[in-house]
C-alpha atoms as a PDB file:
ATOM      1  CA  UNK A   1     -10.276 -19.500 -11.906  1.00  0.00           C
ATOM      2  CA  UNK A   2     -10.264 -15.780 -11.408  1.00  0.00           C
ATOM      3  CA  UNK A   3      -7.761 -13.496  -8.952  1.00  0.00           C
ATOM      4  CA  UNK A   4     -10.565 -11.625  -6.709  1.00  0.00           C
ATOM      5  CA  UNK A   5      -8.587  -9.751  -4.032  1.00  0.00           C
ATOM      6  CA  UNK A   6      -6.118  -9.641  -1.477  1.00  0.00           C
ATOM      7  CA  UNK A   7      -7.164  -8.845   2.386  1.00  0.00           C
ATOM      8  CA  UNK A   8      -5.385  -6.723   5.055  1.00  0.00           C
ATOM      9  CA  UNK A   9      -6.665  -6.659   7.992  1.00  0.00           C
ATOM     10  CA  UNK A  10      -6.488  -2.923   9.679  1.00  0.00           C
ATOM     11  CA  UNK A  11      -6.651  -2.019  12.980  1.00  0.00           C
ATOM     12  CA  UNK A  12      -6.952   1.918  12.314  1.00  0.00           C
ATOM     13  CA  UNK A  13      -9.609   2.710   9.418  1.00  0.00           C
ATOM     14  CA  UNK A  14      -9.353   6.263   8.908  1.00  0.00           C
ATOM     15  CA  UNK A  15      -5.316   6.013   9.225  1.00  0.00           C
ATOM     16  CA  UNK A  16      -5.347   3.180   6.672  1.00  0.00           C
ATOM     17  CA  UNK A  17      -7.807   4.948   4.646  1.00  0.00           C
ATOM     18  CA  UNK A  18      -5.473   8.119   4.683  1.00  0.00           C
ATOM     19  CA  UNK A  19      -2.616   5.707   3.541  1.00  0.00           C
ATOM     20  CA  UNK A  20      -4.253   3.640   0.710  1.00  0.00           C
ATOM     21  CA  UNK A  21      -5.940   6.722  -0.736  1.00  0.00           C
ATOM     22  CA  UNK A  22      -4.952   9.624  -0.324  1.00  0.00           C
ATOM     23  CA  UNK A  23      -1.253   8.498  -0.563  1.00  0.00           C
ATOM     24  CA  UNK A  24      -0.480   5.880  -2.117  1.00  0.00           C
ATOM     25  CA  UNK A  25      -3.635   6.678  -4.583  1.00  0.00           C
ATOM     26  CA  UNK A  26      -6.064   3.735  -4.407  1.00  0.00           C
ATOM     27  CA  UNK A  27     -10.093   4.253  -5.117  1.00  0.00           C
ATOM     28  CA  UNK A  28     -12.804   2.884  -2.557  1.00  0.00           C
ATOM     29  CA  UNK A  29     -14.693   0.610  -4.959  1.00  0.00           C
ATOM     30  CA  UNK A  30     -17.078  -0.530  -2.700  1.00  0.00           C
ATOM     31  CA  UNK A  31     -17.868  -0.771   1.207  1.00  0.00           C
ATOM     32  CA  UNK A  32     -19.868  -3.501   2.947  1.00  0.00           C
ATOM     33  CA  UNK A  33     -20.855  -2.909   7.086  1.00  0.00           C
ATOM     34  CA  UNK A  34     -21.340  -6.430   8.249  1.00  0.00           C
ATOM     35  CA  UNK A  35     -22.941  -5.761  11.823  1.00  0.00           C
ATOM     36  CA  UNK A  36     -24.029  -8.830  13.131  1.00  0.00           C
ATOM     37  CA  UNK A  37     -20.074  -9.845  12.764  1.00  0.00           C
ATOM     38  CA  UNK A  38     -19.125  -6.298  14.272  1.00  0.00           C
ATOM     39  CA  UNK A  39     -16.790  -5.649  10.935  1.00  0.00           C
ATOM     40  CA  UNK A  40     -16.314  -3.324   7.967  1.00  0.00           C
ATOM     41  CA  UNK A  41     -15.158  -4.404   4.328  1.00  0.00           C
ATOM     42  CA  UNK A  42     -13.907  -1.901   2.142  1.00  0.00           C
ATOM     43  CA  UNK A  43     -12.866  -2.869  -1.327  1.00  0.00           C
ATOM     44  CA  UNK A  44      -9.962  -0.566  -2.803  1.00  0.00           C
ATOM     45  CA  UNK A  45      -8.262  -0.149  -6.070  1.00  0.00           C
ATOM     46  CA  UNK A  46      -6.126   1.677  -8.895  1.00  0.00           C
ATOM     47  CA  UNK A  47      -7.947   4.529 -10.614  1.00  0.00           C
ATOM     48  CA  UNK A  48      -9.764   2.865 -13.292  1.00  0.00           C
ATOM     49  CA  UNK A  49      -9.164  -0.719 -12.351  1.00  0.00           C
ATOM     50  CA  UNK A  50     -12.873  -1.439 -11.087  1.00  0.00           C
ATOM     51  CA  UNK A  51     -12.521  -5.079  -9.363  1.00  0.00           C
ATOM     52  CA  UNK A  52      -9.834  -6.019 -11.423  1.00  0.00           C
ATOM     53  CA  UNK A  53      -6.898  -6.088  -8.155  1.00  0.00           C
ATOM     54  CA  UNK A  54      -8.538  -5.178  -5.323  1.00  0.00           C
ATOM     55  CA  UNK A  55      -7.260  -4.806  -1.898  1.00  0.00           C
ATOM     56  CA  UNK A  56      -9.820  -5.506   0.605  1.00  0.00           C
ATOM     57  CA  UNK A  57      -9.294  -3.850   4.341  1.00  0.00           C
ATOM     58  CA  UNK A  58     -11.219  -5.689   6.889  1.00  0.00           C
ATOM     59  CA  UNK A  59     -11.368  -3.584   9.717  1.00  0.00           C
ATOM     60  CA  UNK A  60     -13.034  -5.753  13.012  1.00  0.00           C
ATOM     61  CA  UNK A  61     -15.256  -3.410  15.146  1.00  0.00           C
ATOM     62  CA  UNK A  62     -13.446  -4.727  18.242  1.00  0.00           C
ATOM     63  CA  UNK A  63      -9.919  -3.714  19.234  1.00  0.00           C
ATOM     64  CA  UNK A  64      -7.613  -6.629  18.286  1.00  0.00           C
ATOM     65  CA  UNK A  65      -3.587  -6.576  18.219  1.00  0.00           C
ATOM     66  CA  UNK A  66      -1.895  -7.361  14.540  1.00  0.00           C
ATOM     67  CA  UNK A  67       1.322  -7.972  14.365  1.00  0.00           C
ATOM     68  CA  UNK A  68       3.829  -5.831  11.678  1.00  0.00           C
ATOM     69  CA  UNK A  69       2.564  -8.592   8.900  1.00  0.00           C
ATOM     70  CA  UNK A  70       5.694  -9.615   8.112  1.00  0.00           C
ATOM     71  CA  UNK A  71       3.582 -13.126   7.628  1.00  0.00           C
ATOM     72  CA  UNK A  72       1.588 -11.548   5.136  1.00  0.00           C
ATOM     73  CA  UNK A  73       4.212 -10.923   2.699  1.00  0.00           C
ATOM     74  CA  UNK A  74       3.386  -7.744   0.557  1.00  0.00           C
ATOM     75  CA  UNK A  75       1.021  -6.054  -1.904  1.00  0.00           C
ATOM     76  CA  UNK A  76       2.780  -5.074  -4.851  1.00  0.00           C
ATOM     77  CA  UNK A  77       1.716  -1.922  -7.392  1.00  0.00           C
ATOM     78  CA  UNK A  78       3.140  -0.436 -10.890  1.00  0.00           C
ATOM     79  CA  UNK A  79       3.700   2.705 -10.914  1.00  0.00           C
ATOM     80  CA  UNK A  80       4.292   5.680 -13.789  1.00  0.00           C
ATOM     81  CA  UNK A  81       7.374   7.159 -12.139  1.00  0.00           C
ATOM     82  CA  UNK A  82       8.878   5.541  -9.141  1.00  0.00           C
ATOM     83  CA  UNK A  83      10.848   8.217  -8.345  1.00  0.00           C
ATOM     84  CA  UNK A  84       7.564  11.114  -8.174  1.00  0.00           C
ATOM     85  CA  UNK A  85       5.710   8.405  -6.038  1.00  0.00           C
ATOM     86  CA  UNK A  86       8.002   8.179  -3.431  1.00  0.00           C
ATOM     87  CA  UNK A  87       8.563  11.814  -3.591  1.00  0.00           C
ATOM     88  CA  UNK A  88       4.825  12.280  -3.280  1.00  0.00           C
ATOM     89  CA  UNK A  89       4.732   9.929  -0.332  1.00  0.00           C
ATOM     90  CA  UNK A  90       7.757  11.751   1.618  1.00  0.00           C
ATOM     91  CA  UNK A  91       5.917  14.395   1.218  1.00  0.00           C
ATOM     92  CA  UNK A  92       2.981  13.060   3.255  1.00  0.00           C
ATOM     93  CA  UNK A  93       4.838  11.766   5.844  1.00  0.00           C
ATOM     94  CA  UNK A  94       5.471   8.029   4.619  1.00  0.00           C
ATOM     95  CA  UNK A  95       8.794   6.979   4.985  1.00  0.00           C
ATOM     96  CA  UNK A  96      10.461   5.141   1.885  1.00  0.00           C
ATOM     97  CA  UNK A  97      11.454   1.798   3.495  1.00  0.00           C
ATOM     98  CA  UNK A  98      13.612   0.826   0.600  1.00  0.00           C
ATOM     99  CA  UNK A  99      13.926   3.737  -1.803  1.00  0.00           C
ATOM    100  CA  UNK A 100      14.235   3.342  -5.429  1.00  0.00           C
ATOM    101  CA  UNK A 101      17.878   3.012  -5.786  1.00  0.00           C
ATOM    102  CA  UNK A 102      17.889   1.151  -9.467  1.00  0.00           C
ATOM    103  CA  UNK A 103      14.833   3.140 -10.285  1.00  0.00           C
ATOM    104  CA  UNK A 104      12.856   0.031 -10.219  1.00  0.00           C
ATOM    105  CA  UNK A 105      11.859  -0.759  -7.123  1.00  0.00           C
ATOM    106  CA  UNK A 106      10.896   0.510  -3.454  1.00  0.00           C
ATOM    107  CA  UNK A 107       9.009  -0.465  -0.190  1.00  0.00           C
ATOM    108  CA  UNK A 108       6.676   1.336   2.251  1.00  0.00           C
ATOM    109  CA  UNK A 109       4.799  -0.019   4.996  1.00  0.00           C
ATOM    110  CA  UNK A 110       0.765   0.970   5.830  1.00  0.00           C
ATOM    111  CA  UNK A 111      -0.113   2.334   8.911  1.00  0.00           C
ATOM    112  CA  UNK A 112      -0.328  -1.896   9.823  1.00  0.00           C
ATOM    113  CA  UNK A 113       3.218  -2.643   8.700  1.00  0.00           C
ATOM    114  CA  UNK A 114       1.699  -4.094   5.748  1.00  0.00           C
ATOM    115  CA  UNK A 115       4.717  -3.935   3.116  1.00  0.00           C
ATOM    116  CA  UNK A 116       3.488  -2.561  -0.082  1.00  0.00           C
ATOM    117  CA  UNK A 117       6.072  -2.967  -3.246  1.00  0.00           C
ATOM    118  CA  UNK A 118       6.071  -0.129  -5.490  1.00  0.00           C
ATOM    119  CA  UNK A 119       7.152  -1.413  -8.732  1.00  0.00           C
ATOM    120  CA  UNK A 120       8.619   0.822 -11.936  1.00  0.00           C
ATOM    121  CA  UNK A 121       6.529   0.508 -15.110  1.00  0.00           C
ATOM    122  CA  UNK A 122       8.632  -0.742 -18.148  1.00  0.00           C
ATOM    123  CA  UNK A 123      12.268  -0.588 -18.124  1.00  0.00           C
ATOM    124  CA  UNK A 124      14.294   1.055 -14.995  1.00  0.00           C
ATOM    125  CA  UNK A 125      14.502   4.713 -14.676  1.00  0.00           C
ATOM    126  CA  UNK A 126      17.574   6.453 -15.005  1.00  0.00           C
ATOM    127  CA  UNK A 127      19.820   6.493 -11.760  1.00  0.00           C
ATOM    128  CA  UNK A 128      18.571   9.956  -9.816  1.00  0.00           C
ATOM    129  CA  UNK A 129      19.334  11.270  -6.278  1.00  0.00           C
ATOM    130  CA  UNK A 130      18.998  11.487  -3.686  1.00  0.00           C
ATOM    131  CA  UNK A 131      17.373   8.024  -4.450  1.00  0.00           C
ATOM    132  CA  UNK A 132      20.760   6.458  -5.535  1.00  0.00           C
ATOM    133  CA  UNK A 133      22.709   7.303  -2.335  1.00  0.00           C
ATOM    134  CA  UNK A 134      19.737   6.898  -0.118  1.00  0.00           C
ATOM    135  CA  UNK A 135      20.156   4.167   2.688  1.00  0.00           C
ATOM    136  CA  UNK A 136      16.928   1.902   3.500  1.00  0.00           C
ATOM    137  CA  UNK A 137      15.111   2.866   6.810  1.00  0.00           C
ATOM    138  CA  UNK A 138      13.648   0.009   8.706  1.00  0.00           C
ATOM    139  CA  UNK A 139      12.571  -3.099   6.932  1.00  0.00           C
ATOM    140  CA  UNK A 140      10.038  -4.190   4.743  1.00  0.00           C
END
Protein backbone atom coordinates (compact mmCIF):
# COMPACT_ATOMS: atom_id res chain seq x y z
CA UNK A 1 0.00 0.00 0.00
CA UNK A 2 1.23 3.41 -0.96
CA UNK A 3 0.00 7.13 0.52
CA UNK A 4 -1.08 8.90 -2.95
CA UNK A 5 -2.68 12.21 -1.91
CA UNK A 6 -4.97 14.09 0.05
CA UNK A 7 -8.03 16.12 -1.72
CA UNK A 8 -9.50 19.59 -0.92
CA UNK A 9 -12.06 20.53 -2.61
CA UNK A 10 -11.89 24.51 -3.59
CA UNK A 11 -14.42 26.65 -4.46
CA UNK A 12 -12.05 29.66 -5.60
CA UNK A 13 -9.04 28.36 -7.90
CA UNK A 14 -6.99 31.27 -8.44
CA UNK A 15 -7.49 32.33 -4.55
CA UNK A 16 -6.49 28.80 -3.52
CA UNK A 17 -3.82 28.76 -6.00
CA UNK A 18 -2.48 32.16 -4.54
CA UNK A 19 -2.62 30.41 -1.04
CA UNK A 20 -0.99 26.96 -1.69
CA UNK A 21 1.74 28.52 -3.84
CA UNK A 22 2.65 31.47 -3.65
CA UNK A 23 2.26 31.45 0.20
CA UNK A 24 2.45 28.75 1.81
CA UNK A 25 5.09 27.50 -1.04
CA UNK A 26 3.67 24.36 -2.69
CA UNK A 27 4.64 23.36 -6.57
CA UNK A 28 1.81 22.51 -9.22
CA UNK A 29 2.97 19.00 -10.13
CA UNK A 30 0.50 18.30 -12.48
CA UNK A 31 -3.07 19.54 -13.76
CA UNK A 32 -5.80 17.37 -15.28
CA UNK A 33 -9.20 19.36 -16.98
CA UNK A 34 -11.82 16.69 -16.77
CA UNK A 35 -14.66 18.34 -19.00
CA UNK A 36 -17.18 15.95 -19.50
CA UNK A 37 -17.42 16.04 -15.41
CA UNK A 38 -17.19 20.00 -15.58
CA UNK A 39 -13.98 19.79 -13.00
CA UNK A 40 -10.29 20.66 -12.66
CA UNK A 41 -7.56 18.51 -10.75
CA UNK A 42 -4.51 20.08 -9.83
CA UNK A 43 -1.88 18.07 -8.08
CA UNK A 44 0.40 20.24 -5.63
CA UNK A 45 3.46 19.69 -3.61
CA UNK A 46 6.75 20.66 -1.58
CA UNK A 47 9.61 21.86 -3.76
CA UNK A 48 11.30 18.78 -4.70
CA UNK A 49 8.83 16.27 -3.40
CA UNK A 50 7.47 15.14 -6.97
CA UNK A 51 4.29 12.84 -6.01
CA UNK A 52 5.63 11.92 -2.90
CA UNK A 53 2.61 14.08 -0.56
CA UNK A 54 0.53 15.61 -2.77
CA UNK A 55 -2.39 17.74 -2.15
CA UNK A 56 -4.87 17.49 -4.81
CA UNK A 57 -7.47 20.65 -5.26
CA UNK A 58 -10.53 19.61 -7.04
CA UNK A 59 -12.10 22.58 -8.11
CA UNK A 60 -15.97 21.65 -9.68
CA UNK A 61 -16.76 23.94 -12.69
CA UNK A 62 -20.17 24.64 -11.10
CA UNK A 63 -20.69 26.93 -8.11
CA UNK A 64 -21.21 24.67 -5.06
CA UNK A 65 -21.23 25.83 -1.20
CA UNK A 66 -18.34 24.07 1.16
CA UNK A 67 -18.55 24.38 4.42
CA UNK A 68 -15.25 25.78 6.71
CA UNK A 69 -13.98 21.87 6.58
CA UNK A 70 -13.82 21.54 9.94
CA UNK A 71 -14.91 17.71 8.84
CA UNK A 72 -11.93 17.45 6.91
CA UNK A 73 -9.54 17.69 9.64
CA UNK A 74 -6.17 19.27 8.40
CA UNK A 75 -3.15 19.01 6.10
CA UNK A 76 -0.13 19.09 7.99
CA UNK A 77 3.59 20.42 6.58
CA UNK A 78 7.34 20.61 8.11
CA UNK A 79 8.76 23.46 7.89
CA UNK A 80 12.65 24.96 8.17
CA UNK A 81 11.77 27.80 10.52
CA UNK A 82 8.33 28.11 11.91
CA UNK A 83 8.77 31.31 13.03
CA UNK A 84 10.01 32.94 9.16
CA UNK A 85 6.93 31.00 7.72
CA UNK A 86 4.44 32.57 9.58
CA UNK A 87 6.21 35.78 9.27
CA UNK A 88 6.24 35.26 5.52
CA UNK A 89 2.55 34.46 5.56
CA UNK A 90 1.55 37.72 7.73
CA UNK A 91 3.15 39.30 5.39
CA UNK A 92 0.80 38.19 2.59
CA UNK A 93 -2.14 38.70 4.30
CA UNK A 94 -2.74 35.15 5.99
CA UNK A 95 -3.63 35.34 9.38
CA UNK A 96 -1.73 32.91 11.88
CA UNK A 97 -4.70 31.01 13.40
CA UNK A 98 -2.61 29.55 16.13
CA UNK A 99 0.84 31.12 16.09
CA UNK A 100 3.89 29.32 17.02
CA UNK A 101 3.97 29.91 20.65
CA UNK A 102 6.41 26.75 21.66
CA UNK A 103 8.12 27.25 18.37
CA UNK A 104 6.71 24.04 17.21
CA UNK A 105 3.61 24.40 15.99
CA UNK A 106 0.93 26.78 14.21
CA UNK A 107 -2.37 26.80 12.15
CA UNK A 108 -3.68 28.73 9.11
CA UNK A 109 -6.69 28.20 7.23
CA UNK A 110 -6.88 28.27 3.00
CA UNK A 111 -9.00 30.50 1.37
CA UNK A 112 -11.71 27.20 2.05
CA UNK A 113 -11.14 27.08 5.80
CA UNK A 114 -9.12 24.14 5.13
CA UNK A 115 -6.77 24.01 8.38
CA UNK A 116 -3.27 23.49 7.35
CA UNK A 117 -0.69 22.52 10.39
CA UNK A 118 2.59 24.00 10.04
CA UNK A 119 4.87 21.82 11.87
CA UNK A 120 8.70 22.79 13.22
CA UNK A 121 11.45 20.58 11.76
CA UNK A 122 13.54 18.81 14.53
CA UNK A 123 13.50 19.98 17.98
CA UNK A 124 11.39 23.30 19.06
CA UNK A 125 12.75 26.63 18.33
CA UNK A 126 13.75 28.86 20.90
CA UNK A 127 10.82 30.91 22.56
CA UNK A 128 10.67 34.36 20.24
CA UNK A 129 8.09 37.21 20.13
CA UNK A 130 5.88 38.41 19.37
CA UNK A 131 5.04 34.65 18.76
CA UNK A 132 5.22 33.80 22.54
CA UNK A 133 2.70 36.44 23.73
CA UNK A 134 0.61 36.19 20.65
CA UNK A 135 -3.13 35.16 21.29
CA UNK A 136 -4.80 32.64 18.62
CA UNK A 137 -7.27 34.37 16.15
CA UNK A 138 -10.21 32.31 15.16
CA UNK A 139 -10.00 28.58 15.14
CA UNK A 140 -8.48 25.99 13.30
Amino acid sequence: MKYLHTMVRVSDLDASLDFYCNKVGLVETRRKEIEAGRFTLIFLAPPGDGIGSEVELTYNWDPEEYDEGRNFGHLAYEVENIYDLCQHLMDKGVTINRPPRDGRMAFVRSPDGISIELLQEGDALPLREPWASMENTGHW
